[in-house]
PDB file of N, CA and C in Angstrom:
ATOM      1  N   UNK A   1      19.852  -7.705  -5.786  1.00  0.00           N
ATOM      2  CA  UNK A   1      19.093  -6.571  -5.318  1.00  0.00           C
ATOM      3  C   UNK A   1      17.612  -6.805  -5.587  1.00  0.00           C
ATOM      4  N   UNK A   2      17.095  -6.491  -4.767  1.00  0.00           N
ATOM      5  CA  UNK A   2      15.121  -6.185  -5.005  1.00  0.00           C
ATOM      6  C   UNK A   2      14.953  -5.365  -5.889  1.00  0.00           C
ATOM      7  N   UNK A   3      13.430  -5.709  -6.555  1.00  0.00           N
ATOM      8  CA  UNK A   3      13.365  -5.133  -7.845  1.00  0.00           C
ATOM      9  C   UNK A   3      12.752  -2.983  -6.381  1.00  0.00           C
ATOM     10  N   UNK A   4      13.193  -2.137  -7.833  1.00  0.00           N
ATOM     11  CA  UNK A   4      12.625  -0.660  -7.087  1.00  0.00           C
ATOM     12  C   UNK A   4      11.364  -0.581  -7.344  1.00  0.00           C
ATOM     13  N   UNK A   5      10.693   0.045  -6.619  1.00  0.00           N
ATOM     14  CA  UNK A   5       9.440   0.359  -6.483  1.00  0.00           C
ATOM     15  C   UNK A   5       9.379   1.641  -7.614  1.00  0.00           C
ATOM     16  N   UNK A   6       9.301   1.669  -8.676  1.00  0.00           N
ATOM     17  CA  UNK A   6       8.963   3.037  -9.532  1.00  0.00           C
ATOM     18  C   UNK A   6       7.981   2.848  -9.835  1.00  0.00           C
ATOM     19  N   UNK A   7       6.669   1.987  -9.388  1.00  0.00           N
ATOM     20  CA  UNK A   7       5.442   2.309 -10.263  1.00  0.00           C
ATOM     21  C   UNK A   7       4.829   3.820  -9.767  1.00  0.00           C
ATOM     22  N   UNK A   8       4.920   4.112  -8.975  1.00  0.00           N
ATOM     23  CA  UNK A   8       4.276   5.420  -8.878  1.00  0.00           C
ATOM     24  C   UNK A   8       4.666   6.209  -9.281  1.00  0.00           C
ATOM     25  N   UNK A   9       5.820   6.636  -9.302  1.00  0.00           N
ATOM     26  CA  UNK A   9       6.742   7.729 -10.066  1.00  0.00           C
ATOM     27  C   UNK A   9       6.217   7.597 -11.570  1.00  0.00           C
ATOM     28  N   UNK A  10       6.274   6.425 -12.122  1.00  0.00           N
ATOM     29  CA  UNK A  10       6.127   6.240 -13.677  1.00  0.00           C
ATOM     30  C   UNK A  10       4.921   7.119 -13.790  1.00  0.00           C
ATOM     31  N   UNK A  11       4.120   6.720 -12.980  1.00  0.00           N
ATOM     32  CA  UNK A  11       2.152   7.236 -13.155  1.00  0.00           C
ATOM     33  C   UNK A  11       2.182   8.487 -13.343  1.00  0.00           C
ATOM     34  N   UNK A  12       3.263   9.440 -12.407  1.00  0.00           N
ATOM     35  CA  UNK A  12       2.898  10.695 -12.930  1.00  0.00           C
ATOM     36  C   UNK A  12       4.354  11.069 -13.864  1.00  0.00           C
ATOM     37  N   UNK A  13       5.489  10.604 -13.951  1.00  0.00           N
ATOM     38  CA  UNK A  13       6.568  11.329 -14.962  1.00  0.00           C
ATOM     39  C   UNK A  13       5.695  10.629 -16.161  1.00  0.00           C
ATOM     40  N   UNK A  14       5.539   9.064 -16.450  1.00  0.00           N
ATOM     41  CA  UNK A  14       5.188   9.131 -18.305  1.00  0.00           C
ATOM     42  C   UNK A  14       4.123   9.599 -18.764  1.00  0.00           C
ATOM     43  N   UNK A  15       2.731   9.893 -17.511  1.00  0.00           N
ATOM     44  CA  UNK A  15       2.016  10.464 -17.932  1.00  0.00           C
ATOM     45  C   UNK A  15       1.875  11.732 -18.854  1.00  0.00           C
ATOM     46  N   UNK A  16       2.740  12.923 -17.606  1.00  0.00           N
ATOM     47  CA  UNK A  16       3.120  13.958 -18.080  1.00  0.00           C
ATOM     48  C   UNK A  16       4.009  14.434 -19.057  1.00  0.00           C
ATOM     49  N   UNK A  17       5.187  13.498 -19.598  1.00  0.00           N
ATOM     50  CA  UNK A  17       6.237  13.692 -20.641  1.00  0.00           C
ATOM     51  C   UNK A  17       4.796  13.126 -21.896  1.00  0.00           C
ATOM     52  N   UNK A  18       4.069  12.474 -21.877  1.00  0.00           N
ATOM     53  CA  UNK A  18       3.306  12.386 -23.376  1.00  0.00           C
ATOM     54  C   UNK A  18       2.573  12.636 -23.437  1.00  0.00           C
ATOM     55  N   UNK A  19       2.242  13.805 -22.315  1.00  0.00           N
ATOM     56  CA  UNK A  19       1.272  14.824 -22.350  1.00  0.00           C
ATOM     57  C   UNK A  19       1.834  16.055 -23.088  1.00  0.00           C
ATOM     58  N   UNK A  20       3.143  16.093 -22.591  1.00  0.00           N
ATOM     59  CA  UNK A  20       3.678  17.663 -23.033  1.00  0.00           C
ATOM     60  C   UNK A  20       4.148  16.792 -24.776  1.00  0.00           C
ATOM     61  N   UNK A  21       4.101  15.499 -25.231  1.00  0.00           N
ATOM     62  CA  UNK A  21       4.340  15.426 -26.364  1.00  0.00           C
ATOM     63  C   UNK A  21       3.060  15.424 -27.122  1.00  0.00           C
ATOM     64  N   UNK A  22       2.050  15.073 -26.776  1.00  0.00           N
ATOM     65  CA  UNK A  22       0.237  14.843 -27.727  1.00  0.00           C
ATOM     66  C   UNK A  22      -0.207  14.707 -26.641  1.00  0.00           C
ATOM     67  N   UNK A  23      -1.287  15.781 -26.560  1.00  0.00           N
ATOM     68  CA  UNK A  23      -2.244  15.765 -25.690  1.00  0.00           C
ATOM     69  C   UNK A  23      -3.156  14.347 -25.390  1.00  0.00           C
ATOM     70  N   UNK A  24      -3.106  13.634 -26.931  1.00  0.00           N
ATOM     71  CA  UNK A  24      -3.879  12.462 -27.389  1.00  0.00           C
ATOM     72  C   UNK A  24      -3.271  11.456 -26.909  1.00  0.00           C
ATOM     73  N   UNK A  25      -2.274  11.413 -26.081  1.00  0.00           N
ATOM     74  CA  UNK A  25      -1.463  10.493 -25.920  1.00  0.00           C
ATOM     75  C   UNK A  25      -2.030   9.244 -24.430  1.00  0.00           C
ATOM     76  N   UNK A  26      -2.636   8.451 -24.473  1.00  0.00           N
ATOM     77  CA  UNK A  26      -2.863   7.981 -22.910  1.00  0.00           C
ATOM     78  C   UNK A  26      -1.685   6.267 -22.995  1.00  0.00           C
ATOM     79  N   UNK A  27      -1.891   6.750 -21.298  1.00  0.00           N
ATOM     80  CA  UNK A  27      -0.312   6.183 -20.720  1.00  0.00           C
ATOM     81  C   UNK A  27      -0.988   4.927 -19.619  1.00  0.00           C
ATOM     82  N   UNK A  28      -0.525   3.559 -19.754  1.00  0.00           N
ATOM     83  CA  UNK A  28      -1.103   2.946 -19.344  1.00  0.00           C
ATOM     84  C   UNK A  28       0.317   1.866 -18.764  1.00  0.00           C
ATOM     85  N   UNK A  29       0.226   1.480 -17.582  1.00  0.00           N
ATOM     86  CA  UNK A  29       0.991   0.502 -17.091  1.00  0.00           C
ATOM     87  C   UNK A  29       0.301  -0.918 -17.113  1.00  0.00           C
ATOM     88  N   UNK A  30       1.466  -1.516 -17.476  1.00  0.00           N
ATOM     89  CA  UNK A  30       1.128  -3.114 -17.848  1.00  0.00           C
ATOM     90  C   UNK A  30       1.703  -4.028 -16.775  1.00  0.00           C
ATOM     91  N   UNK A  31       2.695  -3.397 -16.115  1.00  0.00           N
ATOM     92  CA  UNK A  31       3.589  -4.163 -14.785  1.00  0.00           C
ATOM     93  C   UNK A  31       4.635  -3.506 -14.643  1.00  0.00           C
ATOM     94  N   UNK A  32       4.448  -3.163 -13.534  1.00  0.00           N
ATOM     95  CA  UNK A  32       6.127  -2.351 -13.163  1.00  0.00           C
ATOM     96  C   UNK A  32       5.889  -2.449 -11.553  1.00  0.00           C
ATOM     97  N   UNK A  33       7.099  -2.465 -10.934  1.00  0.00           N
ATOM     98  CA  UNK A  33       7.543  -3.526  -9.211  1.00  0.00           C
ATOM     99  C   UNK A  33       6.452  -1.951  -8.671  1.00  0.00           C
ATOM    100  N   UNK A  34       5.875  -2.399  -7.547  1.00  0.00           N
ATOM    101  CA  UNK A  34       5.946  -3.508  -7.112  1.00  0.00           C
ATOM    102  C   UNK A  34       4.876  -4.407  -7.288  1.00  0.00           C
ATOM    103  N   UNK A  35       4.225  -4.246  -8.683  1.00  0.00           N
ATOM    104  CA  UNK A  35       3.746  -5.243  -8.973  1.00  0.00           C
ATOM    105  C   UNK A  35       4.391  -7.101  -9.414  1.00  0.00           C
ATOM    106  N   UNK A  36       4.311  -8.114  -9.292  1.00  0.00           N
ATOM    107  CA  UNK A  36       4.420  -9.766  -9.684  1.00  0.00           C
ATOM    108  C   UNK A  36       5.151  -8.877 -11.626  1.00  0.00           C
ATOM    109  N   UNK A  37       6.107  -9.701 -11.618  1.00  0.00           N
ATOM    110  CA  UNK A  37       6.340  -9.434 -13.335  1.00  0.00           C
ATOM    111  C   UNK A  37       7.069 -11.086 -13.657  1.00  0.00           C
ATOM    112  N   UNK A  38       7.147 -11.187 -15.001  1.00  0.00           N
ATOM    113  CA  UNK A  38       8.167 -12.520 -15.184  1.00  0.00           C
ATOM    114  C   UNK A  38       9.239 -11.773 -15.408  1.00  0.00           C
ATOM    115  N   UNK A  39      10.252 -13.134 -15.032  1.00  0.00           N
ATOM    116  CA  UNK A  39      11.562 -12.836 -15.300  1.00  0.00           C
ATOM    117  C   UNK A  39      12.141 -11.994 -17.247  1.00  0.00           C
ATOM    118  N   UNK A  40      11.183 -12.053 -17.808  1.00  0.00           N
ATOM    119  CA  UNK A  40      11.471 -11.971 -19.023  1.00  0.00           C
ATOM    120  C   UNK A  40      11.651 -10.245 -19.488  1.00  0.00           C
ATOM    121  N   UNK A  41      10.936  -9.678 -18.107  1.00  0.00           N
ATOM    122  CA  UNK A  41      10.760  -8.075 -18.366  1.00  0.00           C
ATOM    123  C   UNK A  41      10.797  -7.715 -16.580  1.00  0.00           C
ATOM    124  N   UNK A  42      10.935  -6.259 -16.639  1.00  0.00           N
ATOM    125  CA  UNK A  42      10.984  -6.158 -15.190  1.00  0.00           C
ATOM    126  C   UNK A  42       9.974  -4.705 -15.432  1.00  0.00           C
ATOM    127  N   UNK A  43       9.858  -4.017 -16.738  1.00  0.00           N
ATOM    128  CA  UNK A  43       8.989  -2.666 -16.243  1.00  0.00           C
ATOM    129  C   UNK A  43       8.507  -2.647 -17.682  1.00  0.00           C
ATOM    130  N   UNK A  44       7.032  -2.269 -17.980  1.00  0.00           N
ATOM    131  CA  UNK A  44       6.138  -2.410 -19.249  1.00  0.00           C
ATOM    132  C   UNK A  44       5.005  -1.241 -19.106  1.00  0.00           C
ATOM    133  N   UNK A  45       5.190  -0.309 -19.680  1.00  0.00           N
ATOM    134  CA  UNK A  45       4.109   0.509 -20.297  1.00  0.00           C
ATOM    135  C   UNK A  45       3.527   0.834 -21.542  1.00  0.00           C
ATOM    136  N   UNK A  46       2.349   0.767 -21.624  1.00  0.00           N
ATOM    137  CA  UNK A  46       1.934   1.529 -23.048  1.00  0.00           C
ATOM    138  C   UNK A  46       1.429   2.360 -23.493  1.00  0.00           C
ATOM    139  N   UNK A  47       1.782   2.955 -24.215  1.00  0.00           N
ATOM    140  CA  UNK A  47       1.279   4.406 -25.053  1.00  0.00           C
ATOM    141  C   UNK A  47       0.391   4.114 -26.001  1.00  0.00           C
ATOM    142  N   UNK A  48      -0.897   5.116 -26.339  1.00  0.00           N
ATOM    143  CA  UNK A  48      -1.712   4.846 -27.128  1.00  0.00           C
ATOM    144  C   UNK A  48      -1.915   6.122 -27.869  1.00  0.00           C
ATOM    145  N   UNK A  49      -2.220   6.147 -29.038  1.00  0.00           N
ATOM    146  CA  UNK A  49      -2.480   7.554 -29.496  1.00  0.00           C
ATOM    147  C   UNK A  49      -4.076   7.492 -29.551  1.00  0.00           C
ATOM    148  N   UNK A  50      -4.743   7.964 -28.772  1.00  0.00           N
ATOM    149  CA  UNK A  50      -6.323   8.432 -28.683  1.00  0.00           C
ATOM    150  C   UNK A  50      -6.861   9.355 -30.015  1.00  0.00           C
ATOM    151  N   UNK A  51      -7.195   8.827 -31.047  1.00  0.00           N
ATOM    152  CA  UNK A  51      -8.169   9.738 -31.671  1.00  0.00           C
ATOM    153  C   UNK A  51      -8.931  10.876 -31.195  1.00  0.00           C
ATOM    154  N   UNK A  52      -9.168  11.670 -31.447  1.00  0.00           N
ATOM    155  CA  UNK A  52     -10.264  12.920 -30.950  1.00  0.00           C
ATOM    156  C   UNK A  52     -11.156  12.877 -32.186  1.00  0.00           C
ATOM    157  N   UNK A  53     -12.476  12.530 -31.508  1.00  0.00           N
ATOM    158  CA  UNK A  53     -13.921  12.346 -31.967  1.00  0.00           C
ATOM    159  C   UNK A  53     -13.957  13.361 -32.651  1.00  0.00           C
TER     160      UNK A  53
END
């Protein structure tokens, strides 16, 4: 099977689930289809906890 196209979906569901968990939370994609990925992973995001100045 072809890899699914969920990068867009991800952009707004993980945004919003670690929003409703820390506002501080920013959500960043690293590769997910249909972006090029290696065989070693097929979907990669990261969470950061943002300090407030």
């Amino acid at each position: 099977m072809e890899d699914y196209p969920c990068k867009s979906a991800g952009l707004v569901e993980y945004k919003q689930f670690a929003r409703s968990v820390d506002s501080r939370i920013k959500t960043e994609c690293i590769g997910c289809p249909l972006d090029a990925h290696p065989e070693e992973w097929f979907c990669a995001w990261r969470f950061t906890l943002v300090e407030e100045s």
